[in-house]
C-alpha atoms as a PDB file:
ATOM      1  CA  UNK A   1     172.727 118.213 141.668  1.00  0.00           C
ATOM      2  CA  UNK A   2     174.697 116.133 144.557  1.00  0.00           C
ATOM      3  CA  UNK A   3     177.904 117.543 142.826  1.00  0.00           C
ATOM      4  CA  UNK A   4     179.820 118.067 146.047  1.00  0.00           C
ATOM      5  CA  UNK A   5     182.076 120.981 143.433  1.00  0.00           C
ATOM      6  CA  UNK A   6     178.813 122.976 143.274  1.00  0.00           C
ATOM      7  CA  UNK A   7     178.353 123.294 147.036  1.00  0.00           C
ATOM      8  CA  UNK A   8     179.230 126.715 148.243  1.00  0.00           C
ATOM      9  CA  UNK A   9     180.606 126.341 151.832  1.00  0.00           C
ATOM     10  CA  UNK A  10     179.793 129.377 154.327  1.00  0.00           C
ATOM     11  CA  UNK A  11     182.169 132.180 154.635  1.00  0.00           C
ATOM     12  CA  UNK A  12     184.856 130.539 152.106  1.00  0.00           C
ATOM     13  CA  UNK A  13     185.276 127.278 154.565  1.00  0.00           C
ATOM     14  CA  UNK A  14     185.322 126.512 158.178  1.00  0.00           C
ATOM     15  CA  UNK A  15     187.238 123.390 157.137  1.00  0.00           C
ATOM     16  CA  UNK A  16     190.147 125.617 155.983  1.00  0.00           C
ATOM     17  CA  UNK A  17     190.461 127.455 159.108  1.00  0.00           C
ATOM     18  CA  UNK A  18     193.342 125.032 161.170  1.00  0.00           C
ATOM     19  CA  UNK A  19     191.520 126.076 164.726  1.00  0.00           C
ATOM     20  CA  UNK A  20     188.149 124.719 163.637  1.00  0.00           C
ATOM     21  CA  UNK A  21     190.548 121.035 162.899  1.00  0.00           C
ATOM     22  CA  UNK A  22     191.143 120.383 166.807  1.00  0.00           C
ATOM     23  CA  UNK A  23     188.780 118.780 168.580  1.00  0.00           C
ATOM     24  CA  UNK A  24     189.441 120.497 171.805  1.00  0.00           C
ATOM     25  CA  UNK A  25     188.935 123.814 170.320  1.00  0.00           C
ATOM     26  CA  UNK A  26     185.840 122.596 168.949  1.00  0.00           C
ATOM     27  CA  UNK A  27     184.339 121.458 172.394  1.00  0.00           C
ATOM     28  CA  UNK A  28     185.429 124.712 173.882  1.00  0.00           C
ATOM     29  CA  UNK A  29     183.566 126.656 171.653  1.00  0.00           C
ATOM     30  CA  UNK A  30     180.855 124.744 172.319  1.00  0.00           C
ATOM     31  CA  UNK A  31     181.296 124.582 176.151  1.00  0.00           C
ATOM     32  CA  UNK A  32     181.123 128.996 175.826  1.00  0.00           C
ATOM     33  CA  UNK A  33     178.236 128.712 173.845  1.00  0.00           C
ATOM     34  CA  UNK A  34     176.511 126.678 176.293  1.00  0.00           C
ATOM     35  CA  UNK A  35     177.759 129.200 179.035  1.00  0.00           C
ATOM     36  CA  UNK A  36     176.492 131.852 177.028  1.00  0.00           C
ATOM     37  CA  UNK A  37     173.050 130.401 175.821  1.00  0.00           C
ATOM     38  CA  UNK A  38     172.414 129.734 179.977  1.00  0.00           C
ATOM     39  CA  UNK A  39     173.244 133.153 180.658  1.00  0.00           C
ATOM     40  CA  UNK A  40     170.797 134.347 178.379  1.00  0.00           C
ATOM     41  CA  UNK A  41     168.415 131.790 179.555  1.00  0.00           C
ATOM     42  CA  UNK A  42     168.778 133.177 183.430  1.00  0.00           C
ATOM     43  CA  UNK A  43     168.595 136.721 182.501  1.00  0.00           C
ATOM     44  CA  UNK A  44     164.926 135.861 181.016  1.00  0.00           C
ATOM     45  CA  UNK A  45     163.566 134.019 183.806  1.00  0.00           C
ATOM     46  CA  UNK A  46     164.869 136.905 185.703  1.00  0.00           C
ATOM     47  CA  UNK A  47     162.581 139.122 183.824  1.00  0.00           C
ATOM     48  CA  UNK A  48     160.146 137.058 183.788  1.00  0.00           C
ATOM     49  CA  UNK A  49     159.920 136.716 187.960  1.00  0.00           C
ATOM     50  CA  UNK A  50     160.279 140.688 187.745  1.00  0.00           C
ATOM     51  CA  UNK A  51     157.305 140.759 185.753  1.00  0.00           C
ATOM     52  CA  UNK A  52     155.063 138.204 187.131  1.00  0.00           C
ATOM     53  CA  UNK A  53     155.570 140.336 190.281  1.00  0.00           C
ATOM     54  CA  UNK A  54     155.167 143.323 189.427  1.00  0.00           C
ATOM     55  CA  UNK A  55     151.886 142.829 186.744  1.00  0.00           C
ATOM     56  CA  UNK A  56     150.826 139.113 188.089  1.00  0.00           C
ATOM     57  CA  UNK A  57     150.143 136.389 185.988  1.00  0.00           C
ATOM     58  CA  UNK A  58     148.335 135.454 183.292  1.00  0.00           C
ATOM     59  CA  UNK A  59     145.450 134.193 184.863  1.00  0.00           C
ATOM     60  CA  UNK A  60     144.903 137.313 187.046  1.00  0.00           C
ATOM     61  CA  UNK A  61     145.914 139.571 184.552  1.00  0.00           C
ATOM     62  CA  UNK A  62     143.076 137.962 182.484  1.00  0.00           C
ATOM     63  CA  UNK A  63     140.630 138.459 185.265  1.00  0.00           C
ATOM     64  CA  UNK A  64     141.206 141.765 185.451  1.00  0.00           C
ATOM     65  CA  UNK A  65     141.214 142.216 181.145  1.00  0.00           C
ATOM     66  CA  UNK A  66     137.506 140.881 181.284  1.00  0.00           C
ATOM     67  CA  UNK A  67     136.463 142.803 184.753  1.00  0.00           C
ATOM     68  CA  UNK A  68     137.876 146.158 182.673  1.00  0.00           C
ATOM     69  CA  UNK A  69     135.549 145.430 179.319  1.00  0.00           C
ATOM     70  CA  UNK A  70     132.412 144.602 181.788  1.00  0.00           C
ATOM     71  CA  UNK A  71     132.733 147.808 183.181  1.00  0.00           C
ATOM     72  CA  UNK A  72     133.341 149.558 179.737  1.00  0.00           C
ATOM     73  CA  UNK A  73     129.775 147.575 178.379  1.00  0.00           C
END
């Protein structure tokens, strides 16, 4: 089972591929995708702060959850 002939590597081979064999062009792609995952990651908290301000938090928006089925008892 630790045949290394049976192992089916992901879309026919990275390893083949002669840009994937420099290191440079390795830690670029890795520096984008750190650029990219941070984007992402600021967009969020963006909506997030849009949220929190517009709705509150979770604490108040818990208070006012339990005031709501008071009223409806």
């Amino acid at each position: 089972m630790n045949d290394r002939s049976t192992i089916i590597e992901p879309h026919g081979g990275y390893r083949s591929l002669k840009a994937y064999q420099t290191a440079e062009v390795a830690a670029n792609t890795l520096i984008c995708l750190v650029h990219q995952a941070n984007y992402l990651l600021d967009q969020l908290l963006r909506q997030l702060d849009q949220q929190f301000l517009e709705k509150g938090g979770f604490t108040e928006r818990l208070y006012h959850s339990r005031k709501k089925a008071r009223r409806n008892f």
